[in-house]
PDB file of N, CA and C in Angstrom:
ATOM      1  N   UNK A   1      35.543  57.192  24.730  1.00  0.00           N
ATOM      2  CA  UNK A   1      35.356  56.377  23.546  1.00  0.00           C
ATOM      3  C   UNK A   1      34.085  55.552  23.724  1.00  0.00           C
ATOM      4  N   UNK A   2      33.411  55.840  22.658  1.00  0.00           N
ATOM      5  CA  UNK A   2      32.079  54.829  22.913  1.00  0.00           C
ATOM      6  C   UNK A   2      32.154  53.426  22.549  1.00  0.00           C
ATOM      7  N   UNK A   3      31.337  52.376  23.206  1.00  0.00           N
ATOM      8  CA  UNK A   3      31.339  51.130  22.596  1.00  0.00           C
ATOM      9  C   UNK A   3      31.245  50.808  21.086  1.00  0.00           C
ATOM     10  N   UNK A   4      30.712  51.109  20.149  1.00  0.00           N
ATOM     11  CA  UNK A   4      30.691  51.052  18.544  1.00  0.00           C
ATOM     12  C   UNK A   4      32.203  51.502  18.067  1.00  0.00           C
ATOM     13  N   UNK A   5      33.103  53.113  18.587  1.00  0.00           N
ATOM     14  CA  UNK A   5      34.089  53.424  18.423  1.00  0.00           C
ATOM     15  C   UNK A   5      34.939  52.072  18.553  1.00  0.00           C
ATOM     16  N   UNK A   6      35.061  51.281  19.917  1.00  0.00           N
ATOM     17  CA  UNK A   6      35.947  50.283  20.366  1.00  0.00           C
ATOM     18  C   UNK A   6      35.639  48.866  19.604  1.00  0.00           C
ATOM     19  N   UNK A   7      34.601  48.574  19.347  1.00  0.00           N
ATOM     20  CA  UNK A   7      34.373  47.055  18.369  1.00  0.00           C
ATOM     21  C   UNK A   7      34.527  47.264  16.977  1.00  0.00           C
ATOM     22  N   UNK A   8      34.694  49.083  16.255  1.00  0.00           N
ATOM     23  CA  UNK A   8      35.125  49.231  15.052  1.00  0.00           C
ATOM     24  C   UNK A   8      36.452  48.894  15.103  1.00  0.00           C
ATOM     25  N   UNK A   9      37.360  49.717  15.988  1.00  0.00           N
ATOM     26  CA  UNK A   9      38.320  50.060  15.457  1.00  0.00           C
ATOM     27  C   UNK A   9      39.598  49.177  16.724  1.00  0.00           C
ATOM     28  N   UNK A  10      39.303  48.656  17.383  1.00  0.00           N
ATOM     29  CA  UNK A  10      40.008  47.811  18.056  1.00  0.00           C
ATOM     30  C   UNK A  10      39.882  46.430  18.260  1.00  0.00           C
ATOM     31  N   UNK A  11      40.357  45.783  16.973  1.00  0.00           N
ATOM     32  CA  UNK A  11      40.177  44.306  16.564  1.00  0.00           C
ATOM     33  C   UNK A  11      40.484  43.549  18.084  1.00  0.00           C
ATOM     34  N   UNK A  12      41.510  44.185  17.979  1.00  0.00           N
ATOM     35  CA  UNK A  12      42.788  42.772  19.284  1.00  0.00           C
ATOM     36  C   UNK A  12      42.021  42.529  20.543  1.00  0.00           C
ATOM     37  N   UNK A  13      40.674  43.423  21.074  1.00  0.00           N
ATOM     38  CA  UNK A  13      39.867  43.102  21.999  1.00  0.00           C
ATOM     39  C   UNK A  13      39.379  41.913  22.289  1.00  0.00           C
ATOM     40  N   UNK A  14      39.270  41.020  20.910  1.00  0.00           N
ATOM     41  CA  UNK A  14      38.634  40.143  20.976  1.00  0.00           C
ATOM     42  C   UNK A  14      39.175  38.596  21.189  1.00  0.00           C
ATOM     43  N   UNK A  15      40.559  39.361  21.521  1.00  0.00           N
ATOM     44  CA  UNK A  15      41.342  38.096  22.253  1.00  0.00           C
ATOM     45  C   UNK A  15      41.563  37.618  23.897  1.00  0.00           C
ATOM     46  N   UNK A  16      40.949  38.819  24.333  1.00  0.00           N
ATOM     47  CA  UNK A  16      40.951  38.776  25.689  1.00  0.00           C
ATOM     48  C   UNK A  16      39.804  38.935  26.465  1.00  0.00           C
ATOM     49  N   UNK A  17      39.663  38.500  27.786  1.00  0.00           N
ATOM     50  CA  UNK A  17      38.395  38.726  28.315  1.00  0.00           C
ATOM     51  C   UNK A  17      38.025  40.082  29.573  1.00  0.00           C
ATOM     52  N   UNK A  18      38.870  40.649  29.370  1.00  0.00           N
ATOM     53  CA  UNK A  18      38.953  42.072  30.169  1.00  0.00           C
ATOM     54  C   UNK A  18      40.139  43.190  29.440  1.00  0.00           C
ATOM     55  N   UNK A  19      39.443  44.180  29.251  1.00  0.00           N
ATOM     56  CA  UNK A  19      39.913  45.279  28.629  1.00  0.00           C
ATOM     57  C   UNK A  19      40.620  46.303  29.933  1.00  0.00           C
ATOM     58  N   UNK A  20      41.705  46.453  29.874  1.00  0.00           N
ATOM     59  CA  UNK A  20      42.083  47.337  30.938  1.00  0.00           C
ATOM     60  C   UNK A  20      42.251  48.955  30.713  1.00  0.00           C
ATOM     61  N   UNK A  21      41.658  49.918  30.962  1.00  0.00           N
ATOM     62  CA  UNK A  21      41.580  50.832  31.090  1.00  0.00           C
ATOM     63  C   UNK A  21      42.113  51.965  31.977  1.00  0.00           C
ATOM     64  N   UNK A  22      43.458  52.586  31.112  1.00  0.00           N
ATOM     65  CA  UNK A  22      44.594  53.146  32.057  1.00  0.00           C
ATOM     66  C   UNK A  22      44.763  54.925  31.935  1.00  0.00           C
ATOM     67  N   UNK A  23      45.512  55.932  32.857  1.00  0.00           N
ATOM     68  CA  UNK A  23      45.635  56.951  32.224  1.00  0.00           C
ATOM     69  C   UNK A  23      47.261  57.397  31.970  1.00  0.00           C
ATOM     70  N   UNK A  24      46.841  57.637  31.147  1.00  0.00           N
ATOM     71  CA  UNK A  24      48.267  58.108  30.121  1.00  0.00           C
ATOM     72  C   UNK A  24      49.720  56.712  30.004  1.00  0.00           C
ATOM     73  N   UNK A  25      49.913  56.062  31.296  1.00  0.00           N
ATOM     74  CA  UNK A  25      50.018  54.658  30.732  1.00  0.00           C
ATOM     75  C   UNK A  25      49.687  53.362  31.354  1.00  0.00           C
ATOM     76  N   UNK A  26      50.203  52.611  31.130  1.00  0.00           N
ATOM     77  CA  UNK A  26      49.812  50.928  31.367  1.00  0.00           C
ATOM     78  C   UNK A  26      50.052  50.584  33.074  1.00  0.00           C
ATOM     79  N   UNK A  27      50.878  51.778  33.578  1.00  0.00           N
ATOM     80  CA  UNK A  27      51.296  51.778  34.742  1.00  0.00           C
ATOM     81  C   UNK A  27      50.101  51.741  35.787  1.00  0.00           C
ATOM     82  N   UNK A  28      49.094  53.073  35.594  1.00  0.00           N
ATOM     83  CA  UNK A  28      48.210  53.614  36.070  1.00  0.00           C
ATOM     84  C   UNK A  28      46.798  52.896  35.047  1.00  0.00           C
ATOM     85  N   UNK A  29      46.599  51.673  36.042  1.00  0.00           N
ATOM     86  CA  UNK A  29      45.279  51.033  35.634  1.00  0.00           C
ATOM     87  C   UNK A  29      44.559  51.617  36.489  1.00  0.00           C
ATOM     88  N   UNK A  30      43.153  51.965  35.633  1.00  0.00           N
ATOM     89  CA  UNK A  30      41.889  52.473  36.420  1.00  0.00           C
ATOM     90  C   UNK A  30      40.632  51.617  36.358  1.00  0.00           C
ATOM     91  N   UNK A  31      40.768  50.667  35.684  1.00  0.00           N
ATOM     92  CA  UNK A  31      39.587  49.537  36.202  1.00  0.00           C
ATOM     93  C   UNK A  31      39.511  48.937  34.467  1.00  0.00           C
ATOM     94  N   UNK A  32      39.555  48.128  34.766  1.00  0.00           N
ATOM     95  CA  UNK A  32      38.511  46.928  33.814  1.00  0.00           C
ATOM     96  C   UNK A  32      37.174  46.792  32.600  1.00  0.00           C
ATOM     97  N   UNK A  33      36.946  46.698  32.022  1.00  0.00           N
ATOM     98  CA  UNK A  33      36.209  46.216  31.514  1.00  0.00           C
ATOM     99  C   UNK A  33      36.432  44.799  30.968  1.00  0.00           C
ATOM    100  N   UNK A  34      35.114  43.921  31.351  1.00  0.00           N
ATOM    101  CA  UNK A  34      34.662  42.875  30.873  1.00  0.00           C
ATOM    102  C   UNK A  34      34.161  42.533  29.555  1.00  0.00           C
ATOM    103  N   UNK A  35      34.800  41.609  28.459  1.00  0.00           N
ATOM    104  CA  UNK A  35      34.952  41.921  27.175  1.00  0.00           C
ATOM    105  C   UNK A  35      33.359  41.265  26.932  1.00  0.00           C
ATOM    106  N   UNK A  36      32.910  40.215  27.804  1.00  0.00           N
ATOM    107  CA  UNK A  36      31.211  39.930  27.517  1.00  0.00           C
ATOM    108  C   UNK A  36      30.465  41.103  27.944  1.00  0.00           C
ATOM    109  N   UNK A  37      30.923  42.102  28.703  1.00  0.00           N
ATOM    110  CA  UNK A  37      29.809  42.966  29.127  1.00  0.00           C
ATOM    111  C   UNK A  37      30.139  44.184  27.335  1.00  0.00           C
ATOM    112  N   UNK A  38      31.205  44.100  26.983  1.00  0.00           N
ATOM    113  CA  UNK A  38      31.049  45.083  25.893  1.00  0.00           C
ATOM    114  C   UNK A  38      29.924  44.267  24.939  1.00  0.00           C
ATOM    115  N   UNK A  39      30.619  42.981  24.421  1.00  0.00           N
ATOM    116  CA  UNK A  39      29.829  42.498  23.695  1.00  0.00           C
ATOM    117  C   UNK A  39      28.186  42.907  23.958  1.00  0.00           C
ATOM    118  N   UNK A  40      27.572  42.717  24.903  1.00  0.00           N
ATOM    119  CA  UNK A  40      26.127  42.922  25.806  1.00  0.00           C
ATOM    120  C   UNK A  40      26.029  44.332  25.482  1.00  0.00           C
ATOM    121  N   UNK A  41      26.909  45.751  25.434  1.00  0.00           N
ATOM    122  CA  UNK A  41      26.459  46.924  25.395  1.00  0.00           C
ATOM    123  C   UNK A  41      26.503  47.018  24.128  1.00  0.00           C
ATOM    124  N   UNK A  42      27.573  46.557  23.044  1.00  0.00           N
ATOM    125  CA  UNK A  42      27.149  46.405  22.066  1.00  0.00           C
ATOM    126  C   UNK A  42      26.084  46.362  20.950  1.00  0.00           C
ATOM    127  N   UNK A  43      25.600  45.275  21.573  1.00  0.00           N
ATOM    128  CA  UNK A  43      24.150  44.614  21.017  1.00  0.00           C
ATOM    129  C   UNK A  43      23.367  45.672  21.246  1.00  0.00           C
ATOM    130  N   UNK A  44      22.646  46.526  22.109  1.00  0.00           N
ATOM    131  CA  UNK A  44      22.142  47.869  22.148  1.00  0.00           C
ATOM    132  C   UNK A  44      22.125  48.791  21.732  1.00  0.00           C
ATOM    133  N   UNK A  45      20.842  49.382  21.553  1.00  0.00           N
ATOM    134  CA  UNK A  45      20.362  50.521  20.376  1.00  0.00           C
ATOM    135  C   UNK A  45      21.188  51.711  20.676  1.00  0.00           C
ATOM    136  N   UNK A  46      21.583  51.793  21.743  1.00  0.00           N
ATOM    137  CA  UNK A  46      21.724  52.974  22.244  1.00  0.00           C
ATOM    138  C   UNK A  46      23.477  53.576  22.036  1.00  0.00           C
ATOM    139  N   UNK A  47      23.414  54.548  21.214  1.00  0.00           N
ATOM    140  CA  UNK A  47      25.310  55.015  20.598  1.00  0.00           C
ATOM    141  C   UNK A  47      26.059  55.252  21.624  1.00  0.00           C
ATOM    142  N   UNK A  48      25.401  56.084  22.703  1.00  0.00           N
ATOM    143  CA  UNK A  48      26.266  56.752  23.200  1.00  0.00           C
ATOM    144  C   UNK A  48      26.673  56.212  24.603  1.00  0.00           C
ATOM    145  N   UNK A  49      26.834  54.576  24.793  1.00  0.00           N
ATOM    146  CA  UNK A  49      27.265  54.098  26.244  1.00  0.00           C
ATOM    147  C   UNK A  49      28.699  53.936  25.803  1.00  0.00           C
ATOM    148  N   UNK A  50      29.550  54.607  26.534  1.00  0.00           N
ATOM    149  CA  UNK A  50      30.887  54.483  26.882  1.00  0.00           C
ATOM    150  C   UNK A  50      31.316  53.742  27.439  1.00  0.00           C
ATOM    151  N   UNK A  51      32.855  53.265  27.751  1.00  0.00           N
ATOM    152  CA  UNK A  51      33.500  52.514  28.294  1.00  0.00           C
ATOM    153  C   UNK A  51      33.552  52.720  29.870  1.00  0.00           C
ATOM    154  N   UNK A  52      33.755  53.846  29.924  1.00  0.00           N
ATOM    155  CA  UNK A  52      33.686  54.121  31.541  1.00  0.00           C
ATOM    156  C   UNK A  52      32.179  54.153  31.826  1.00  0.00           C
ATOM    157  N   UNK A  53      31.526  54.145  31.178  1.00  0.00           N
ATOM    158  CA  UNK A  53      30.365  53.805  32.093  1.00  0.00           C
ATOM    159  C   UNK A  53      29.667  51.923  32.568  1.00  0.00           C
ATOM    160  N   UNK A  54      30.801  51.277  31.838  1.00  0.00           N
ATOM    161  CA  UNK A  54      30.667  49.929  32.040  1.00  0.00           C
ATOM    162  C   UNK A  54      31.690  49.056  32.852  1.00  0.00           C
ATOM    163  N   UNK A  55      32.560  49.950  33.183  1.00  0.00           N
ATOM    164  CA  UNK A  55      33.685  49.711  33.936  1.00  0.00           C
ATOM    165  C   UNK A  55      33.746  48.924  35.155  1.00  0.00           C
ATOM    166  N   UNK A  56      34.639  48.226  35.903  1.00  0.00           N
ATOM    167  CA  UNK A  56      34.094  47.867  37.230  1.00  0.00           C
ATOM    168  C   UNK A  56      35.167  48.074  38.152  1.00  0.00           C
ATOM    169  N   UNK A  57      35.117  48.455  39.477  1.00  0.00           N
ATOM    170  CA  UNK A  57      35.838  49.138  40.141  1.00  0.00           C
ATOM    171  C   UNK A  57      37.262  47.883  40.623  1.00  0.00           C
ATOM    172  N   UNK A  58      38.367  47.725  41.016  1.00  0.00           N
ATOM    173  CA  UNK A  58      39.568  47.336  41.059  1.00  0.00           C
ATOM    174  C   UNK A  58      39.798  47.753  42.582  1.00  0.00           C
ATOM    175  N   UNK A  59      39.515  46.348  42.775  1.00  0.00           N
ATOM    176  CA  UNK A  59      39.917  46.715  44.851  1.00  0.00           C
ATOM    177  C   UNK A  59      41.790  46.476  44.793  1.00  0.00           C
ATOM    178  N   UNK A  60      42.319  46.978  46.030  1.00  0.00           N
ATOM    179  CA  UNK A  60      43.276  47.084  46.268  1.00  0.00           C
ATOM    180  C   UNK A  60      43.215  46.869  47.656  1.00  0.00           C
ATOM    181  N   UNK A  61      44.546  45.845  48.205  1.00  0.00           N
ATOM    182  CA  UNK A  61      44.831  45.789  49.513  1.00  0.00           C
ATOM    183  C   UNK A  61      46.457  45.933  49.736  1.00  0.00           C
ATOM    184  N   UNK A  62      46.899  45.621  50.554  1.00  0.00           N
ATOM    185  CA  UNK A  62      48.324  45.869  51.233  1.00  0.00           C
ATOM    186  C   UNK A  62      48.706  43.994  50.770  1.00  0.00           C
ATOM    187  N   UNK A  63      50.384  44.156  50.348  1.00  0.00           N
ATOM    188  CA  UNK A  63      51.299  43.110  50.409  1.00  0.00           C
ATOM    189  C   UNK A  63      51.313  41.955  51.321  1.00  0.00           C
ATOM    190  N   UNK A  64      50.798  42.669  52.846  1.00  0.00           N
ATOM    191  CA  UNK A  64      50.968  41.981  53.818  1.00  0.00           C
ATOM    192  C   UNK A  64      50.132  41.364  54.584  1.00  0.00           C
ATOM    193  N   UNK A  65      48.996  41.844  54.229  1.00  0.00           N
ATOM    194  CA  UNK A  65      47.675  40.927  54.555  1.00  0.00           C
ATOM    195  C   UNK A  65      47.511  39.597  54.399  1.00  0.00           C
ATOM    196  N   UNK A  66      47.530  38.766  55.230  1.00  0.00           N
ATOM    197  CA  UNK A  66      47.284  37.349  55.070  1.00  0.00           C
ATOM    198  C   UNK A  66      46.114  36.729  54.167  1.00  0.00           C
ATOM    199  N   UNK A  67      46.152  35.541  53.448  1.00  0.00           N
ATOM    200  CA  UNK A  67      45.377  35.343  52.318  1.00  0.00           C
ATOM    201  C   UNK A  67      43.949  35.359  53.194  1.00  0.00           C
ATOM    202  N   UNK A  68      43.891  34.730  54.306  1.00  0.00           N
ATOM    203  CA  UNK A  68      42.773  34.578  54.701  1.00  0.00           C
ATOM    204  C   UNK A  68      41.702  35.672  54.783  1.00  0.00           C
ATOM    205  N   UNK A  69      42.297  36.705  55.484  1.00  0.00           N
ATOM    206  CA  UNK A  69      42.149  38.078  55.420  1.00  0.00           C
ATOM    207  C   UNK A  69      41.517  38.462  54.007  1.00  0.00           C
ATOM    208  N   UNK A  70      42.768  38.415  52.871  1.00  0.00           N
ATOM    209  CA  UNK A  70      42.247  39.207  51.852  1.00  0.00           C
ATOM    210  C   UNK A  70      41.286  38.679  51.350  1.00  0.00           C
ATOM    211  N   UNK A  71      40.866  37.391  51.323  1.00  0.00           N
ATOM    212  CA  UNK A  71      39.413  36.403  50.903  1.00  0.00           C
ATOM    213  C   UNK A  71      38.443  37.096  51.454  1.00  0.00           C
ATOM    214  N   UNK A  72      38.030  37.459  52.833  1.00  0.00           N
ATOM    215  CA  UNK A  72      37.037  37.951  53.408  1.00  0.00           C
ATOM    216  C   UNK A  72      36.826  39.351  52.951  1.00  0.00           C
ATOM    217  N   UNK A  73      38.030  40.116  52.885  1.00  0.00           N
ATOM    218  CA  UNK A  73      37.897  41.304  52.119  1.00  0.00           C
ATOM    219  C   UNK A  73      37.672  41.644  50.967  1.00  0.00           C
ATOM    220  N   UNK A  74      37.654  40.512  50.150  1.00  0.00           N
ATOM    221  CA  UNK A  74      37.313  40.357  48.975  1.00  0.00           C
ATOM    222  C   UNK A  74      35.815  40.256  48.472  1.00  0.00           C
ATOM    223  N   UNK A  75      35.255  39.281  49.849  1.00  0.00           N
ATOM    224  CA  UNK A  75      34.202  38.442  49.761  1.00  0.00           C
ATOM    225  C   UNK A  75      32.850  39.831  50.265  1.00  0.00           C
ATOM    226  N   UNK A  76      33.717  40.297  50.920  1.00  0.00           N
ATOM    227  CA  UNK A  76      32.723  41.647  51.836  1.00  0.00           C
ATOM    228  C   UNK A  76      32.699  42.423  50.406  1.00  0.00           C
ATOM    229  N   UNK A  77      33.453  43.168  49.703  1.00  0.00           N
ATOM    230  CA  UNK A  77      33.584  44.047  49.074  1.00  0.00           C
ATOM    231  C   UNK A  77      32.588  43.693  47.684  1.00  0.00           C
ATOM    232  N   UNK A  78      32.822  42.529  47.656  1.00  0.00           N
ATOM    233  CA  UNK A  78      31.577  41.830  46.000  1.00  0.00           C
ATOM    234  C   UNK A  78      30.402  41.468  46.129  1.00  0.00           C
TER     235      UNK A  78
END
């Protein structure tokens, strides 16, 4: 779906500040979009930038990792 497709026809975007992007359902999230970065692709001449190409990747760690831990892993990874 291209960006123009999604600011026509999907009002309710504009209540939130990240668009989540899943396959087949809500279960299986595959990353994010940032509702200022649509706005930003938006504004551009260009038709054919898609959603997945603005996407941003969704780190994942284990339950059991201590916070301290997951901060640094967080901090390394961004």
């Amino acid at each position: 779906m291209t960006i123009r497709e999604v600011m026509a026809e999907e009002e309710e975007i504009f209540n939130f500040s990240r668009i989540l992007i899943y396959n087949e359902t809500i279960d299986h999230v595959t990353r994010p979009v940032l509702t200022k970065q649509l706005f930003k692709e938006s504004l551009k001449d260009d038709t054919v930038v898609t959603l997945a190409s603005i996407k941003k990747d969704i780190f994942s760690i284990n339950e059991n990792i201590p916070v301290a831990k997951a901060l640094d892993l967080f901090i390394i990874c961004s």
